[in-house]
N, C-alpha and C. Protein backbone atom coordinates (compact mmCIF):
# COMPACT_ATOMS: atom_id res chain seq x y z
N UNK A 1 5.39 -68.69 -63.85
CA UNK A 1 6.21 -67.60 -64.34
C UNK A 1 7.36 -67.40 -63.35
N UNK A 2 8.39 -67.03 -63.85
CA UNK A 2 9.84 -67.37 -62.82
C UNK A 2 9.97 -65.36 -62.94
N UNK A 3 10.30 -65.66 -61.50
CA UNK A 3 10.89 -64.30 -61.26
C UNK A 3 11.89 -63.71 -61.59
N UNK A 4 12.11 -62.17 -61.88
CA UNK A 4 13.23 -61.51 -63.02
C UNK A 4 13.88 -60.55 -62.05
N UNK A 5 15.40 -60.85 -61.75
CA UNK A 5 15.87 -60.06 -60.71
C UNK A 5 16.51 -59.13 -61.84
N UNK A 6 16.18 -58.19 -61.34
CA UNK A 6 16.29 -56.94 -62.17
C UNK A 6 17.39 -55.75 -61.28
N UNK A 7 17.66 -56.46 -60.14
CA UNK A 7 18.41 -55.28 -58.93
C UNK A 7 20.36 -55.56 -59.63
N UNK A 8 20.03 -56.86 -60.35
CA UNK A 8 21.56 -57.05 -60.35
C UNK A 8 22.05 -56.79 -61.80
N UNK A 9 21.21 -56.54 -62.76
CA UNK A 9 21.15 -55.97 -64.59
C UNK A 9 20.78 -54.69 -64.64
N UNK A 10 21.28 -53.39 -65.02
CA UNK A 10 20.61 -52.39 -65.05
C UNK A 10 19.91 -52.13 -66.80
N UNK A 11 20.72 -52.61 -67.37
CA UNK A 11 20.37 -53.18 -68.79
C UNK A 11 18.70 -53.70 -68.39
N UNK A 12 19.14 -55.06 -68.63
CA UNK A 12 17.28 -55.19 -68.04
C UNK A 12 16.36 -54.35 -67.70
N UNK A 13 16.75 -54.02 -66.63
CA UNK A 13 15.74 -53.04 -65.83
C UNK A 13 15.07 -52.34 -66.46
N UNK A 14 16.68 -51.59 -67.67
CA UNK A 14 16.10 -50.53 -68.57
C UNK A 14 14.51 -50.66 -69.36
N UNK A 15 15.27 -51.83 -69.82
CA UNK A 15 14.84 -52.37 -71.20
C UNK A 15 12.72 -53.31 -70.85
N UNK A 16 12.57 -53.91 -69.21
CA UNK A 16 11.74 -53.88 -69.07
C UNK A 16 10.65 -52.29 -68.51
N UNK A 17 11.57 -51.11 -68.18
CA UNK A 17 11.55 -50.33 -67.54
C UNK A 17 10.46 -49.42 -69.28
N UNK A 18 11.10 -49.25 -70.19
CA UNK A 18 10.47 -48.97 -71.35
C UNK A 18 9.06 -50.11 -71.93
N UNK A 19 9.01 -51.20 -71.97
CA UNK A 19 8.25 -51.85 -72.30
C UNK A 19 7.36 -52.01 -71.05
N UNK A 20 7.12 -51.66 -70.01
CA UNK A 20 6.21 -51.63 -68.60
C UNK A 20 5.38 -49.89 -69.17
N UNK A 21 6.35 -48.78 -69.36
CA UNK A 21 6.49 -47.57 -69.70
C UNK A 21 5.19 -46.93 -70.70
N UNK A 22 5.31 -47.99 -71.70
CA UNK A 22 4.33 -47.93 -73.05
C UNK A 22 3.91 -49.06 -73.21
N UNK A 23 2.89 -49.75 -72.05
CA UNK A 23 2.27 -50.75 -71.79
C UNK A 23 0.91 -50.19 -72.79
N UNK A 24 0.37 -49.10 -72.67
CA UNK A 24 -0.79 -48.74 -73.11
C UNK A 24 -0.59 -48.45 -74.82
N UNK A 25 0.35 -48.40 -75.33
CA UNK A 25 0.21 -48.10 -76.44
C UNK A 25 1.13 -49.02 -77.50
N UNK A 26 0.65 -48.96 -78.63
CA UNK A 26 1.20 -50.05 -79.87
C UNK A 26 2.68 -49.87 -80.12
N UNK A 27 3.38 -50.85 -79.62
CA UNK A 27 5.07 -51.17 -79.88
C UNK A 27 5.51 -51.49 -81.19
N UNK A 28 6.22 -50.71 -82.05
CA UNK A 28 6.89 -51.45 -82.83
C UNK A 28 8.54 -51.99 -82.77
N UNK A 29 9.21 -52.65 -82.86
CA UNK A 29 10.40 -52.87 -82.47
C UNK A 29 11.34 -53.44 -83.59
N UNK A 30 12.70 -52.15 -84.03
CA UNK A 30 13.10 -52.54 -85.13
C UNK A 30 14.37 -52.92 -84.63
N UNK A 31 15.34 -54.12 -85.29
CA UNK A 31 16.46 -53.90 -84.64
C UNK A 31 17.18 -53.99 -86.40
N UNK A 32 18.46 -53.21 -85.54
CA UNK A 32 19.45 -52.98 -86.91
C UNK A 32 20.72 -53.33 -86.08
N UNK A 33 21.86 -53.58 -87.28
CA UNK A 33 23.25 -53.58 -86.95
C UNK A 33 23.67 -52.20 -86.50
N UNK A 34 24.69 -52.20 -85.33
CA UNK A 34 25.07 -51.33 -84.70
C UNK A 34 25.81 -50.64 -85.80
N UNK A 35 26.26 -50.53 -87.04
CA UNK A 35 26.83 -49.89 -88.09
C UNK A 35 26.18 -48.95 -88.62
N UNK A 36 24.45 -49.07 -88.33
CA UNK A 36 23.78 -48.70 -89.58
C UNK A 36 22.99 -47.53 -88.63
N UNK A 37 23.55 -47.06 -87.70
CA UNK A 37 23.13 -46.30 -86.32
C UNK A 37 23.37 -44.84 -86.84
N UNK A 38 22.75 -43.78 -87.38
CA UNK A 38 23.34 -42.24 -87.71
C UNK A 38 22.44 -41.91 -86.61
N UNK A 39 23.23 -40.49 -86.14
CA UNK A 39 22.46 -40.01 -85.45
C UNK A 39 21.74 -38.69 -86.00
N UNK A 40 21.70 -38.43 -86.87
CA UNK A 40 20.77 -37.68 -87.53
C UNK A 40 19.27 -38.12 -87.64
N UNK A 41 19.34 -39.34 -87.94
CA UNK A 41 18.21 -39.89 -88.21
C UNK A 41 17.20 -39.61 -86.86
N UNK A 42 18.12 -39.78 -85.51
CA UNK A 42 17.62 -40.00 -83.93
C UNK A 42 17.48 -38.63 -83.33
N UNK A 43 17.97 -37.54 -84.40
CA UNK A 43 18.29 -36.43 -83.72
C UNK A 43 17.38 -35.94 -82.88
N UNK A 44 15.46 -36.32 -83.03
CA UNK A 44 14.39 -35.50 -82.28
C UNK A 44 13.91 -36.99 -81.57
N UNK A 45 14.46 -38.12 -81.51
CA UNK A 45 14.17 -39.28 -80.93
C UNK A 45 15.08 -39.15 -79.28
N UNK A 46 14.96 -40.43 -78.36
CA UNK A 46 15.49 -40.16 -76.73
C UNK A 46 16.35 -41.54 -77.14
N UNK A 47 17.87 -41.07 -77.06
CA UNK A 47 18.73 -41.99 -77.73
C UNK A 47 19.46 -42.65 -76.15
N UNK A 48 19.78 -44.09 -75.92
CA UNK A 48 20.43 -44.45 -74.98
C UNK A 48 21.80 -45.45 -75.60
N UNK A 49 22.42 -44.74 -74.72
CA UNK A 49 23.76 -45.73 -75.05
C UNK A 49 23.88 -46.93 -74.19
N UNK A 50 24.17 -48.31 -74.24
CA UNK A 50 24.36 -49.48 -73.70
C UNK A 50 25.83 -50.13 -73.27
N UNK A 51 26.11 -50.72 -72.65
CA UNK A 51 27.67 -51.73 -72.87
C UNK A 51 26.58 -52.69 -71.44
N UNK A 52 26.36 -53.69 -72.17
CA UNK A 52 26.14 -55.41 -71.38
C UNK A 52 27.13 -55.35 -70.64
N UNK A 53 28.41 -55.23 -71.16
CA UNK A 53 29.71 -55.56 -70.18
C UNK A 53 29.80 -54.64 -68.42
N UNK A 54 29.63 -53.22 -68.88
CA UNK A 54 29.51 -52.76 -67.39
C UNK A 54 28.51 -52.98 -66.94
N UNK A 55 27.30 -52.41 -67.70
CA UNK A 55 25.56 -52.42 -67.00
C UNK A 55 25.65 -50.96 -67.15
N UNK A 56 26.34 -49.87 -68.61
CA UNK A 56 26.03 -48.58 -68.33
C UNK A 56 24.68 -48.53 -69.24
N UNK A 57 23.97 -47.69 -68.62
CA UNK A 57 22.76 -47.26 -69.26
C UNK A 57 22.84 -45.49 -69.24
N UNK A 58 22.70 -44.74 -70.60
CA UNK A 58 22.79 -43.68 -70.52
C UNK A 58 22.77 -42.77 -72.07
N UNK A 59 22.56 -41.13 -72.41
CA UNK A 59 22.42 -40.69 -72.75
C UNK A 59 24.24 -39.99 -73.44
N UNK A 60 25.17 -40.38 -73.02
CA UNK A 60 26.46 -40.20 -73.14
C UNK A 60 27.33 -41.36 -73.96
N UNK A 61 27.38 -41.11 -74.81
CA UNK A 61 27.79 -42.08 -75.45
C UNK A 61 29.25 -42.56 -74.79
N UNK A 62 29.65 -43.89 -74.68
CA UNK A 62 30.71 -44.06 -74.19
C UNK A 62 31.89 -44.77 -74.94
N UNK A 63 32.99 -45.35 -74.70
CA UNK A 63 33.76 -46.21 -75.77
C UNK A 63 33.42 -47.17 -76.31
N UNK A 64 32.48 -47.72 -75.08
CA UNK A 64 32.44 -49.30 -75.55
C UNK A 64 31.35 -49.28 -75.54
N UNK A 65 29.94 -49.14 -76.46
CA UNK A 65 29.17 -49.62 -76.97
C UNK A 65 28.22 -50.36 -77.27
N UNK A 66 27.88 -51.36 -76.52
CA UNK A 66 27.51 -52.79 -77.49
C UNK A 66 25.67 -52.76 -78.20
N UNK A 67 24.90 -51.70 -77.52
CA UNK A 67 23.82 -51.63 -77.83
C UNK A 67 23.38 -49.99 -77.80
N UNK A 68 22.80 -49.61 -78.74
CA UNK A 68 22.06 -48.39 -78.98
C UNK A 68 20.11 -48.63 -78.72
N UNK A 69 19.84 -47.69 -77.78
CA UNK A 69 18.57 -48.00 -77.99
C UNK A 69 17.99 -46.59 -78.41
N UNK A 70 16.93 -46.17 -79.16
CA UNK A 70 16.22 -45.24 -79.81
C UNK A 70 14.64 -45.42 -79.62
N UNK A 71 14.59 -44.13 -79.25
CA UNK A 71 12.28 -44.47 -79.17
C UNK A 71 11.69 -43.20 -79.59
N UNK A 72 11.49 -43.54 -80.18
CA UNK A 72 10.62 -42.23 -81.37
C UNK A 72 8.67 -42.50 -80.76
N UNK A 73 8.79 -41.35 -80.10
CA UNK A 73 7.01 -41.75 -79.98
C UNK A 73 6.38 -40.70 -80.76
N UNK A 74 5.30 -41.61 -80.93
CA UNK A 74 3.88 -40.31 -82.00
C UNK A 74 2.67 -40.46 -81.13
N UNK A 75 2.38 -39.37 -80.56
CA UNK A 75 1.31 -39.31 -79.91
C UNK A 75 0.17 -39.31 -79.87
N UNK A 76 0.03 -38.79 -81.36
CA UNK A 76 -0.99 -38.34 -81.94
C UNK A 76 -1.84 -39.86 -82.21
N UNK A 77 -0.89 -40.99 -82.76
CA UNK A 77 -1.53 -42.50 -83.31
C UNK A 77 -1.19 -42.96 -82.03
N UNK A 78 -0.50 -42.37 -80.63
CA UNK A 78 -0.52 -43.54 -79.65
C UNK A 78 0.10 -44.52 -80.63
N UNK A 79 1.74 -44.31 -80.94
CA UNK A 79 2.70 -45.71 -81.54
C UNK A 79 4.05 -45.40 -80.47
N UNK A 80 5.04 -45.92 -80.61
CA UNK A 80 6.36 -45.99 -80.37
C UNK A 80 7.12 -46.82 -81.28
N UNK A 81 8.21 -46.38 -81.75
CA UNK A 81 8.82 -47.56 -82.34
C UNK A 81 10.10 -47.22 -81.37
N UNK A 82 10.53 -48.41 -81.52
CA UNK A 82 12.07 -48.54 -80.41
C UNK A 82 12.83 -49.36 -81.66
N UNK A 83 13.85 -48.72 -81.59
CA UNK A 83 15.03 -49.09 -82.73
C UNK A 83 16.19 -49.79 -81.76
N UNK A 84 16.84 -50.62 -82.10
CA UNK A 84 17.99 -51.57 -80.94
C UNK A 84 18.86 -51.65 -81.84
N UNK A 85 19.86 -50.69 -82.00
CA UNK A 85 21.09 -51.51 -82.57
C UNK A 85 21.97 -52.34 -82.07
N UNK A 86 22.15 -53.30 -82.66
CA UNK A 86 23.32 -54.28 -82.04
C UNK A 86 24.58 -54.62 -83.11
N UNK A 87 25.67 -55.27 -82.80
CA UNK A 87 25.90 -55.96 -83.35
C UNK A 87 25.23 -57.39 -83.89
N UNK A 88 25.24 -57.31 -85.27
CA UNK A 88 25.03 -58.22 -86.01
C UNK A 88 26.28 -59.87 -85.83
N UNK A 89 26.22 -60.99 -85.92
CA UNK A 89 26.18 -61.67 -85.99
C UNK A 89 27.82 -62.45 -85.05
């Protein structure tokens, strides 16, 4: 297994930082086009804004974009689903 430098991606970090997070409980993982992103839908979900290009990770949405992440947990069934919007294709 090859080692994952994680000091120089904060993206990464994030993104193993959630899946280390809810190690104990059942993941579902949906991804959609970054178009199809309302935030109504996320309104009682913990919404993060992305851009690959800087390495911002955060709750502030910014100009540039490139990934939405969303995690809706239910406690009660011990689930999470994590929603990833991206651009599509």
């Amino acid at each position: 297994m090859t080692k994952i430098d994680t000091k120089t991606d904060k993206v990464l970090a994030f993104l193993l930082g959630i899946i280390y997070g809810y190690r104990g409980a059942l993941v579902e993982v949906k991804r959609k086009d970054i178009c199809q992103y309302n935030e109504e839908e996320h309104s009682k979900d913990k919404v993060y804004f992305i851009n690959r290009k800087t390495g911002y990770v955060g709750n502030v949405k910014s100009s540039e974009v490139t990934h939405i992440c969303a995690i809706r947990e239910n406690k009660e069934e011990k689930k999470v689903v994590i929603f990833l919007y991206k651009k599509q294709g």
